[in-house]
Protein backbone atom coordinates (compact mmCIF):
# COMPACT_ATOMS: atom_id res chain seq x y z
CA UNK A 1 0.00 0.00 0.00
CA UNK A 2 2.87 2.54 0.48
CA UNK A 3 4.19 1.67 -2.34
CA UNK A 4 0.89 2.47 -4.22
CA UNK A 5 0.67 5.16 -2.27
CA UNK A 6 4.73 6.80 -3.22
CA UNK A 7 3.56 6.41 -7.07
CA UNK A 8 -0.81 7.40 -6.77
CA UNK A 9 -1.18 9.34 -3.62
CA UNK A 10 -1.55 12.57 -3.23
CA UNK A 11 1.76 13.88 -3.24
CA UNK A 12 2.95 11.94 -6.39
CA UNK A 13 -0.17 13.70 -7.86
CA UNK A 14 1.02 16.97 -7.57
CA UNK A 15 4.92 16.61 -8.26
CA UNK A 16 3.05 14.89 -11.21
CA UNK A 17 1.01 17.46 -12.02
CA UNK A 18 4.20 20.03 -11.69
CA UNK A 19 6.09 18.11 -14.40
CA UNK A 20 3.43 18.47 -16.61
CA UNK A 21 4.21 22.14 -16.04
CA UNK A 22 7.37 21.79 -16.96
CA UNK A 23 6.94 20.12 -20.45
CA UNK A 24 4.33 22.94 -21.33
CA UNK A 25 6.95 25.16 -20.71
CA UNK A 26 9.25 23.31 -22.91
CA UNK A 27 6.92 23.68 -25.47
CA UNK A 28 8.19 27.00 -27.23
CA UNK A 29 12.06 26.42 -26.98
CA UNK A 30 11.18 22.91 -27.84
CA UNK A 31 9.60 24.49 -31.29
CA UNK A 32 12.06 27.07 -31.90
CA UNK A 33 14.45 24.36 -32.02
CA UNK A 34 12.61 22.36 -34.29
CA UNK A 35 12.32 25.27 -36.40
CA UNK A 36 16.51 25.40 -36.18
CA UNK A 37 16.47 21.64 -36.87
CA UNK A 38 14.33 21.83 -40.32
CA UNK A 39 16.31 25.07 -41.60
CA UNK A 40 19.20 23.00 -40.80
CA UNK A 41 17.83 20.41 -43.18
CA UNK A 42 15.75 17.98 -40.83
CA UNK A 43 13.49 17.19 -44.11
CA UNK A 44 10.01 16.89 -44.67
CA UNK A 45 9.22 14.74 -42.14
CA UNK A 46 10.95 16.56 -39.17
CA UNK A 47 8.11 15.84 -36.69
CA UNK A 48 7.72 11.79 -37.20
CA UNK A 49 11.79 11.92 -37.07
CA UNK A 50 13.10 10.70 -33.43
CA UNK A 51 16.48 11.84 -34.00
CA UNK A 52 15.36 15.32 -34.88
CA UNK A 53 13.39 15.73 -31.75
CA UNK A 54 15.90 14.85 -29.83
CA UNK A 55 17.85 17.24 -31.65
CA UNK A 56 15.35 19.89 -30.68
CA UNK A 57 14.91 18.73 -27.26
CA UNK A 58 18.96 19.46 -26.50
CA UNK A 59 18.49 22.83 -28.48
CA UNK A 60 16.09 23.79 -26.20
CA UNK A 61 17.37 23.05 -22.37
CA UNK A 62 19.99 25.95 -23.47
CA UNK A 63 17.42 28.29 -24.44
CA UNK A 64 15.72 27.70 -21.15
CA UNK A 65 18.92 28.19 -19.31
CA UNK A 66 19.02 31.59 -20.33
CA UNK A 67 15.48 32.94 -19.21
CA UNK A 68 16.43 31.33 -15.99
CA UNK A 69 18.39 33.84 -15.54
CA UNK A 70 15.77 36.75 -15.49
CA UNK A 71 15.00 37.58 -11.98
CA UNK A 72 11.56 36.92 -11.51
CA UNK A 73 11.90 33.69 -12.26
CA UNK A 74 12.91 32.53 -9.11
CA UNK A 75 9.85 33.67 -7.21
CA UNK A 76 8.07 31.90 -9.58
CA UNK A 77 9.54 28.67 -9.16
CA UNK A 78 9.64 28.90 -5.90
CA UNK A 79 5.83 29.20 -5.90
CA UNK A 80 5.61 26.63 -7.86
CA UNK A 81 7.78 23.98 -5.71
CA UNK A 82 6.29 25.18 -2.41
CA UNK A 83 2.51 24.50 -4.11
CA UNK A 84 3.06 20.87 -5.85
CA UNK A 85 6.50 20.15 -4.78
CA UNK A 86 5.68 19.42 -1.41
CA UNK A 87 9.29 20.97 -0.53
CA UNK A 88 8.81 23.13 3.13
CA UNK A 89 8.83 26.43 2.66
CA UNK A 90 10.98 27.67 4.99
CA UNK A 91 14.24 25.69 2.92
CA UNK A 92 13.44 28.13 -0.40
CA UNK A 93 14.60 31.50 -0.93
CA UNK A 94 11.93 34.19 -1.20
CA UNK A 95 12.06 37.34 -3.38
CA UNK A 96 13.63 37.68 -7.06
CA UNK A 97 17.17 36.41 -7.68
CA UNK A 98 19.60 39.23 -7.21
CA UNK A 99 23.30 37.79 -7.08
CA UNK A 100 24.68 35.97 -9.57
CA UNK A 101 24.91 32.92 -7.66
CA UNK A 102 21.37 32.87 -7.04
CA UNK A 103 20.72 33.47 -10.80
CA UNK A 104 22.84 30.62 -11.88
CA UNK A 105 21.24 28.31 -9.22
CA UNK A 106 17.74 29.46 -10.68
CA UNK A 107 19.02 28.95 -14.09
CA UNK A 108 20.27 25.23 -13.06
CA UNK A 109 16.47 24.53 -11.32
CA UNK A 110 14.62 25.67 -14.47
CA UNK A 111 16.73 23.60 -16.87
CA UNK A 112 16.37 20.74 -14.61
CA UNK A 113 12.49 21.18 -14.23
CA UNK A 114 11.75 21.94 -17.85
CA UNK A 115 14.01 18.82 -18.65
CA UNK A 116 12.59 16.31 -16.48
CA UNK A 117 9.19 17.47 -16.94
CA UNK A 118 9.59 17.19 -20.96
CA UNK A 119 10.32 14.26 -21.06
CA UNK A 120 7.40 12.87 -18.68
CA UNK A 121 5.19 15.03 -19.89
CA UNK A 122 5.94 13.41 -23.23
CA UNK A 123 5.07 9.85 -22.00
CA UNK A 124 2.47 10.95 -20.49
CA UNK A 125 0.66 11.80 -23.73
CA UNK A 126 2.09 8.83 -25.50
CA UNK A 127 2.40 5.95 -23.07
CA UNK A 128 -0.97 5.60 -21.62
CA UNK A 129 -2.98 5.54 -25.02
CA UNK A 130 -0.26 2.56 -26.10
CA UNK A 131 -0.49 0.55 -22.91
CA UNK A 132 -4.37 0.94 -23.72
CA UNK A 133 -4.34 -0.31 -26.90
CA UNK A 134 -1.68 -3.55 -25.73
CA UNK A 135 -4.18 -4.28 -22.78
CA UNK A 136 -7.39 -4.80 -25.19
CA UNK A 137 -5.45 -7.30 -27.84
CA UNK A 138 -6.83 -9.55 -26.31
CA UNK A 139 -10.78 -9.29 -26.51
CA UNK A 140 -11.15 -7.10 -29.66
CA UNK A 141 -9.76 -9.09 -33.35
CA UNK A 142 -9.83 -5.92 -35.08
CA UNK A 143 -7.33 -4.20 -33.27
CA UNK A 144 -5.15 -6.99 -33.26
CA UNK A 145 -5.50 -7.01 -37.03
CA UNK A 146 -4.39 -3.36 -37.66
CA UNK A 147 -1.47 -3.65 -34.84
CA UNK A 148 -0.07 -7.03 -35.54
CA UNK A 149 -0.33 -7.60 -39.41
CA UNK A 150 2.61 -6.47 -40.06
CA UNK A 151 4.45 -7.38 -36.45
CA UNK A 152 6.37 -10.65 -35.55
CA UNK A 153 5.02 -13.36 -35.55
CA UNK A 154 5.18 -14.25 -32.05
CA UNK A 155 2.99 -11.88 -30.75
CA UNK A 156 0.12 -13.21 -32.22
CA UNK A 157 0.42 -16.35 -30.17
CA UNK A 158 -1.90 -17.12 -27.80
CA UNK A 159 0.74 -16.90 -24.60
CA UNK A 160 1.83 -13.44 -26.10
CA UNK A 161 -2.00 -12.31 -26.30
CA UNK A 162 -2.88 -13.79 -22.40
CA UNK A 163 0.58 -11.40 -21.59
CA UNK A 164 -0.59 -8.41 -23.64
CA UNK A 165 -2.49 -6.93 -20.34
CA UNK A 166 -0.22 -7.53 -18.04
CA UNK A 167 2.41 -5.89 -20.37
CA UNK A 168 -0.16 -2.76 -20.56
CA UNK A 169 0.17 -2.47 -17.24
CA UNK A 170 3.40 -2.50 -16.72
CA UNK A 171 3.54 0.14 -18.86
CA UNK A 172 1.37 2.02 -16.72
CA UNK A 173 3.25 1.28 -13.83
CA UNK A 174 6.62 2.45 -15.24
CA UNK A 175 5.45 5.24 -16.10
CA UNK A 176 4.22 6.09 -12.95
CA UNK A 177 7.45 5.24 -11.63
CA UNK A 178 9.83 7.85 -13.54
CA UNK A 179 6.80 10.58 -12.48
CA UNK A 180 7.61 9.37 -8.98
CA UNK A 181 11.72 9.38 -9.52
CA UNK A 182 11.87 12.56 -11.37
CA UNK A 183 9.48 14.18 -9.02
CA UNK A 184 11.43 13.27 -5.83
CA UNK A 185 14.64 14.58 -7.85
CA UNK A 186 13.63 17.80 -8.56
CA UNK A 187 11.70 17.81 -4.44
CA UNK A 188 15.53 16.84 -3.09
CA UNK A 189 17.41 19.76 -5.60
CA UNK A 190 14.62 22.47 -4.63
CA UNK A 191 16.24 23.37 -1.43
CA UNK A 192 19.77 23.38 -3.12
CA UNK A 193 18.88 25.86 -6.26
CA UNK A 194 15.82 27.62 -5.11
CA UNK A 195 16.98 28.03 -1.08
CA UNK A 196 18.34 31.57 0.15
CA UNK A 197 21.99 32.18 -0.73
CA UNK A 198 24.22 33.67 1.51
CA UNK A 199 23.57 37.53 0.21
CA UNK A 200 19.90 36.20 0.97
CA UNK A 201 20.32 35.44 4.29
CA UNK A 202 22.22 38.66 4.88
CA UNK A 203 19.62 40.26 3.87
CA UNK A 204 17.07 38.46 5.98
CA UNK A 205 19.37 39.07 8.68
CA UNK A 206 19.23 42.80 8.07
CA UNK A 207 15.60 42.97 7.67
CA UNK A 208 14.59 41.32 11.07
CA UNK A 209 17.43 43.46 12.96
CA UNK A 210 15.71 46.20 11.05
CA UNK A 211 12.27 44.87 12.69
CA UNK A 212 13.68 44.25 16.37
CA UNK A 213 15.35 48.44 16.10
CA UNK A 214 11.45 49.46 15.41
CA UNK A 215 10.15 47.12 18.28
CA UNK A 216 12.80 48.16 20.67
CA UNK A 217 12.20 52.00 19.82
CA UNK A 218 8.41 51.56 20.40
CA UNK A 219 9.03 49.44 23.87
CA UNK A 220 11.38 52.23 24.79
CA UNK A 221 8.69 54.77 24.11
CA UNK A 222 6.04 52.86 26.12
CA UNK A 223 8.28 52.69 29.10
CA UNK A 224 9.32 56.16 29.27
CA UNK A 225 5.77 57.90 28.50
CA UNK A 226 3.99 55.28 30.01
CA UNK A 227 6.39 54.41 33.34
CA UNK A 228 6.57 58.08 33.83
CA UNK A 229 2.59 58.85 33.76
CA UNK A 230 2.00 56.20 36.04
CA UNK A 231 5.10 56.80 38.38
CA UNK A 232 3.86 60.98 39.11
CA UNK A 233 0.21 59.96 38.89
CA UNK A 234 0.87 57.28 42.10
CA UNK A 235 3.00 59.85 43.64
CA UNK A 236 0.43 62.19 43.59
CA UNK A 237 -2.13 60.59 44.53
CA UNK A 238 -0.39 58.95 47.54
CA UNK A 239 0.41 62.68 48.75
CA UNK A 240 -3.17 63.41 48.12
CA UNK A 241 -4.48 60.84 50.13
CA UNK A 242 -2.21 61.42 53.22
CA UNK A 243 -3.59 64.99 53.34
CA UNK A 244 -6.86 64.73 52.29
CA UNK A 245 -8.10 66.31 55.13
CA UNK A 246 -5.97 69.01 56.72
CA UNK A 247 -5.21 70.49 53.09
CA UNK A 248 -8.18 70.40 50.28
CA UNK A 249 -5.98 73.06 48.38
CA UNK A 250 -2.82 70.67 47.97
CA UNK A 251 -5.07 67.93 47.34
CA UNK A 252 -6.51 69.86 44.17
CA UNK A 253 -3.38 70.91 43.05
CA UNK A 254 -2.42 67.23 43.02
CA UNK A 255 -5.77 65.91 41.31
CA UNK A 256 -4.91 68.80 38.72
CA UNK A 257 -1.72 67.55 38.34
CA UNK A 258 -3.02 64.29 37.82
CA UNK A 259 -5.40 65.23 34.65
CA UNK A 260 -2.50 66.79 32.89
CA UNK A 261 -0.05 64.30 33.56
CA UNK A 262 -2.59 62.27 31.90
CA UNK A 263 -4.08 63.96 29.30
CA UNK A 264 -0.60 64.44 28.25
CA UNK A 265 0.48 60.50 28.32
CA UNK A 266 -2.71 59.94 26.51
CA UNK A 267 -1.09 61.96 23.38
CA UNK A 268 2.35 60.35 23.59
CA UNK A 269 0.86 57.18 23.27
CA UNK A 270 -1.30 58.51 20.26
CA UNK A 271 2.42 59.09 18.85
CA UNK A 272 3.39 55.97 19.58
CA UNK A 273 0.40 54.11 18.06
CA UNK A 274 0.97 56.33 15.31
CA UNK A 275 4.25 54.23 14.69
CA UNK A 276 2.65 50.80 14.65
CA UNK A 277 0.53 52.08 12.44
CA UNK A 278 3.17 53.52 10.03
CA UNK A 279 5.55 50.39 10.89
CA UNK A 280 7.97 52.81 12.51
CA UNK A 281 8.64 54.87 10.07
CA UNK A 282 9.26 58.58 9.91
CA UNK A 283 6.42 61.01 8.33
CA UNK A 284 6.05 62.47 5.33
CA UNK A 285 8.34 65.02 6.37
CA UNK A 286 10.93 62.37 7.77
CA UNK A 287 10.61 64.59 11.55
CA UNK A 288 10.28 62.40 14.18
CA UNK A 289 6.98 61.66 16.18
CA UNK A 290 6.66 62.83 19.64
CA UNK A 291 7.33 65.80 22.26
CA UNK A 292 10.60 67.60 21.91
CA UNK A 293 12.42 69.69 23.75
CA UNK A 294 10.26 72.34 23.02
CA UNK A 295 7.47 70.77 25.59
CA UNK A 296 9.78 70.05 28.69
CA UNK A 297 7.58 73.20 30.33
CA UNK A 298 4.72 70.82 30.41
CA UNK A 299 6.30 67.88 31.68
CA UNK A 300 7.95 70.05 34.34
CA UNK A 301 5.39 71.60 35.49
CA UNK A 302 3.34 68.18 36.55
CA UNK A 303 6.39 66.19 37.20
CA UNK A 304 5.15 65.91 41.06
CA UNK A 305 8.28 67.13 41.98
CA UNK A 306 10.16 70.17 42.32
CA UNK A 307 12.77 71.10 39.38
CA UNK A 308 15.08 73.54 39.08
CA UNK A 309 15.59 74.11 35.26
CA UNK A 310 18.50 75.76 33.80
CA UNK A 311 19.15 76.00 30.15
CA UNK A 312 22.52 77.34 28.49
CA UNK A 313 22.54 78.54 24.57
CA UNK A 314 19.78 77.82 22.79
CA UNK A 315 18.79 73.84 23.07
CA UNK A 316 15.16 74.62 22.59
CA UNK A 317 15.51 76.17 19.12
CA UNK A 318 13.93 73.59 16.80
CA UNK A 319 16.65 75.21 13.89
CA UNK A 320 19.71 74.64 15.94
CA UNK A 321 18.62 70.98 17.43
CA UNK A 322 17.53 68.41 14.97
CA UNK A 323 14.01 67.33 15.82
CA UNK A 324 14.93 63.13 16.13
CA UNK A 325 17.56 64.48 18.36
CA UNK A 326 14.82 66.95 20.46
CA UNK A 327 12.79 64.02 20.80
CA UNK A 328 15.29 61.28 22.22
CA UNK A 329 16.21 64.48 24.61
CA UNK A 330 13.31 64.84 25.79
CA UNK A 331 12.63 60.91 26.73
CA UNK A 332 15.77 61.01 28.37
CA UNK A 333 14.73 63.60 30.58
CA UNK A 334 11.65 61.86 31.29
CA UNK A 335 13.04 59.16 32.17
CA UNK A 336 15.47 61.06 34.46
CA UNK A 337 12.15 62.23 36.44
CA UNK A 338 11.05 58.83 36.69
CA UNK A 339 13.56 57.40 38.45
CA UNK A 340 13.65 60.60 40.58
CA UNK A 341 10.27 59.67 41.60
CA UNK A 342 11.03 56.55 42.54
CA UNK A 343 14.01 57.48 44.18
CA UNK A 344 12.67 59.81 46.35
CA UNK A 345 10.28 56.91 47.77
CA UNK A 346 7.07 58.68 47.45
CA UNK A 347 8.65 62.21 48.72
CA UNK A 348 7.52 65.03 46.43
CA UNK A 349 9.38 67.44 48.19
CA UNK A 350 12.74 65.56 46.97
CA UNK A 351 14.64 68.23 44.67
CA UNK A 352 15.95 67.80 41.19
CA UNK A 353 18.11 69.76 38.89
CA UNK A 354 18.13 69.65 35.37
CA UNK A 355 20.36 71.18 33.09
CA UNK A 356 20.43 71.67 29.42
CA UNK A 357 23.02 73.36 27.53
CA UNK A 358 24.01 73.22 23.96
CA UNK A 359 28.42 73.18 24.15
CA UNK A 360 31.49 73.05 22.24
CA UNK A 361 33.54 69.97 22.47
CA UNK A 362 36.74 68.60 20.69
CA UNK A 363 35.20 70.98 17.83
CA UNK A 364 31.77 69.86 17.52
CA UNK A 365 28.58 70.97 19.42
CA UNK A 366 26.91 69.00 21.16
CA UNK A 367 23.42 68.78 23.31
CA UNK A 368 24.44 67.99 27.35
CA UNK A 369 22.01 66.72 29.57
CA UNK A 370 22.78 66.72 33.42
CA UNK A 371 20.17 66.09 35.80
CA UNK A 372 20.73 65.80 39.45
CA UNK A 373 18.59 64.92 42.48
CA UNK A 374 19.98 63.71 45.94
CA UNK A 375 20.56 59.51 46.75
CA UNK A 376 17.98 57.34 48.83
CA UNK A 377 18.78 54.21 50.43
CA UNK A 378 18.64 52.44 46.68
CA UNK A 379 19.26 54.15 43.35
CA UNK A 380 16.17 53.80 40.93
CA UNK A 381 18.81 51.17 38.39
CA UNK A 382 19.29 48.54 41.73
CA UNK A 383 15.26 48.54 42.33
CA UNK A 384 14.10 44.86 41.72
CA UNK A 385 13.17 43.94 38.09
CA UNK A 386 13.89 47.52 36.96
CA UNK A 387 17.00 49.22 35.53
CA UNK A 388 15.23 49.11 31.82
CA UNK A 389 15.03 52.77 31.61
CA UNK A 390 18.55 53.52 32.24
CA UNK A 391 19.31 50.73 29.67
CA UNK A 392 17.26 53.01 27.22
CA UNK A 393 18.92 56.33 28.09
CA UNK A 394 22.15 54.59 26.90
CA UNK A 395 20.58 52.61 24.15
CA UNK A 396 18.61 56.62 22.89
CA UNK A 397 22.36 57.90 23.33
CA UNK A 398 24.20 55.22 21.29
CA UNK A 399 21.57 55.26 18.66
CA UNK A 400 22.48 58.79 18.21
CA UNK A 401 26.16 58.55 18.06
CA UNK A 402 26.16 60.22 22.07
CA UNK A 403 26.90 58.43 25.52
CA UNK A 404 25.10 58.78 28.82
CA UNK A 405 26.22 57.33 31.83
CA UNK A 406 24.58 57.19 35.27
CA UNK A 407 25.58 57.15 39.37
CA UNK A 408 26.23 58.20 42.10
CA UNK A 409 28.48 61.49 42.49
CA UNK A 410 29.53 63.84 45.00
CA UNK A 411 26.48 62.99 47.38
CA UNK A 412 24.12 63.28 44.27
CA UNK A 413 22.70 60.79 41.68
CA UNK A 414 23.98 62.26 38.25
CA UNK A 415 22.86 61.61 35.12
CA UNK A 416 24.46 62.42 31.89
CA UNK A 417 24.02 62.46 28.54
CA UNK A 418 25.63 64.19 25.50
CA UNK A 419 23.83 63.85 22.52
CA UNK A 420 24.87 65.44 18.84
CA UNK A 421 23.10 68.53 17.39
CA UNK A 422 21.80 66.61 14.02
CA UNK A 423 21.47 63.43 12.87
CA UNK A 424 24.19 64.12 10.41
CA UNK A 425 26.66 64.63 13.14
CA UNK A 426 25.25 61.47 14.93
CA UNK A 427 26.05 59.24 11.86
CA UNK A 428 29.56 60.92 11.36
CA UNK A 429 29.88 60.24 15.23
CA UNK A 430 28.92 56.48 15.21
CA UNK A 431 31.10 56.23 12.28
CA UNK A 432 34.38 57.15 14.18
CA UNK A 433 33.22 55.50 16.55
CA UNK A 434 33.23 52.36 14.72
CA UNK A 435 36.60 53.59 13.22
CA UNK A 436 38.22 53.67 16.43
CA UNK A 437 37.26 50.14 17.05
């Protein structure tokens, strides 16, 4: 039964049906070289002439060789073998063939396919009717009057006739049997001339560490919009709560505080849907989404705690500090009051300094961030299953071709971060960067 099964079932069907394929798409190199064949003297009866078709048939594999080379062929194929092949899809290449190597590897699939399937194809119109005809010699005289007047004389004995069926089927079988062969041969090369190249894989490899950049921006976004909204709004509400009583007029201050902390989050996360629906890319005019430096008032302001805000040259100029740059600024400082908040263990009265200065260093200018506030009995990186946000100051910093660094100092927990001007200067930054390496 699985042997029945390997040449009849389902599978066989299909790999069947795909050489079939094949042969049709032999068909016009196949007649362009019988054309070449009969100008090159084939005679009149070029078509009933074996030798000439074979002729044809070898003129033709090189032909089809040649448009295996055109890239779209490949995805084709592919399609193809993944459908009636029954080859897994994740061993063949996707996309058009864009190296060389992956063109000649097409090329050598093609050939193969068209080759195989011409030639099965071709006893698959011719065999069947014959076998046919060789099973009914037996029960109908006419036919073995037209077949075997002019044949040997041993096949019109009666042992020859009782054999005629079984020889029919055989016939049938065999057939059957090369579909099978030729259809496990081109199943077994599939992965070897249609699976990715190396230049594919590279590039496969580039596109999913393009992916995990755009998820890791958006999960750093979350965490600093979000785990800043939700670290003042607790803050707040816990001071709230403890004075409920003895002062309505700090307790309003705090609900207000409250409503714009949120109102505000509830934008930034508008801007951050607003890149899963636009698959992290940058608008039409390639500015970044999000607050920039130019709305730190608003985040100071309902920080729940006190900040002392200096600013040096002009850092809030949207001319003089690229807006990508702005942006990444401003989550860093966000993230700064965060762990601030945390820090201070629920104290709002715990004071921070923030400083933001655009400077001259080693001839370029640069955007420093410095932001201050004093230690607790843990720093906000040591809490237990945190530290994530400083990760992403650093990780906003690199990105940019900057550095920030974070600890304790003189009595204070400092953070730090440099960032460049533009995001031309960040990519000549990163560069040297990866120079110096």
């Amino acid at each position: 039964m699985r042997f029945l099964a390997a040449l009849f079932g389902r599978r066989a069907r299909l790999r069947w049906l795909h050489l079939i394929i094949g042969g049709a798409l032999l068909m016009p190199y196949f007649l362009v070289g019988m054309v070449l064949v009969g100008m090159a003297g084939g005679g009149e009866q070029l078509f009933s002439s074996l030798p000439a078709q074979f002729v044809a048939f070898g003129l033709a594999l090189p032909m089809a060789a040649v448009t295996g080379f055109f890239a779209l062929v490949r995805p084709l194929s592919v399609a193809a073998a993944r459908a009636l092949c029954g080859v897994p899809p994740a061993v063949l290449a996707d996309g058009p063939a864009r190296t060389r190597q992956a063109r000649v590897r097409t090329a050598g699939w093609y050939t193969l396919h068209l080759a195989l399937g011409g030639i099965i194809s071709g006893a698959t119109l011719a065999l069947p009717p014959f076998a046919v005809a060789v099973i009914a010699l037996p029960f109908f005289a006419g036919l073995r009057e037209t077949w075997l007047l002019d044949g040997p004389e041993a096949l019109r004995e009666p042992w020859a006739l009782a054999l005629a069926p079984f020889a029919g089927l055989a016939m049938l079988l065999a057939l059957a049997l090369a579909a099978a062969v030729a259809g496990e041969v081109l199943a077994r090369r599939a992965p070897v001339l249609l699976g990715p190249t190396p230049e594919d894989r590279l590039a496969a490899a580039e596109r999913r560490a393009a992916d995990l950049a755009v998820r890791n921006r958006l999960a750093r976004e979350l965490h600093d919009s979000v785990g800043h909204a939700l670290s003042a709004v607790t803050l707040q509400a816990g001071a709230a709560r403890r004075v409920l009583d003895r002062d309505p007029e700090f307790v309003r201050e705090a609900l207000t505080a409250i409503e714009e902390t949120t109102r505000r989050t509830v934008g930034e996360l508008d801007s951050v849907l607003g890149l899963l629906r636009q698959d992290g890319e940058p608008d039409e005019e390639g500015t970044a989404h999000g607050p920039g430096l130019d709305a730190l008032g608003g985040l100071l302001a309902h920080c729940g705690v006190p900040v002392a805000y200096e600013r040096e040259g002009d850092a809030e100029d949207p001319g003089v500090v690229d807006p990508v740059v702005a942006r990444e600024a401003y989550r860093i400082v966000q993230e700064g009051l965060s762990n601030a908040l945390r820090h201070g263990g629920g104290d709002a009265a715990s004071p921070v300094r923030l400083l933001i200065a655009v400077r001259e260093r080693e001839r370029e200018r640069e955007l420093m961030i410095v932001m201050e506030n004093p230690l607790g009995e843990r720093p906000a990186a040591a809490r237990p299953g945190g530290g994530r946000g400083l990760r992403g100051i650093a990780e906003r910093a690199v990105l940019l071709g900057g550095r920030a660094e974070a600890g304790p100092y003189d009595g204070v927990w400092r953070l730090t971060a440099r960032l460049p001007l533009t995001t031309a200067d960040a990519t000549g930054t990163a560069d040297r960067a990866e120079g110096r390496r």
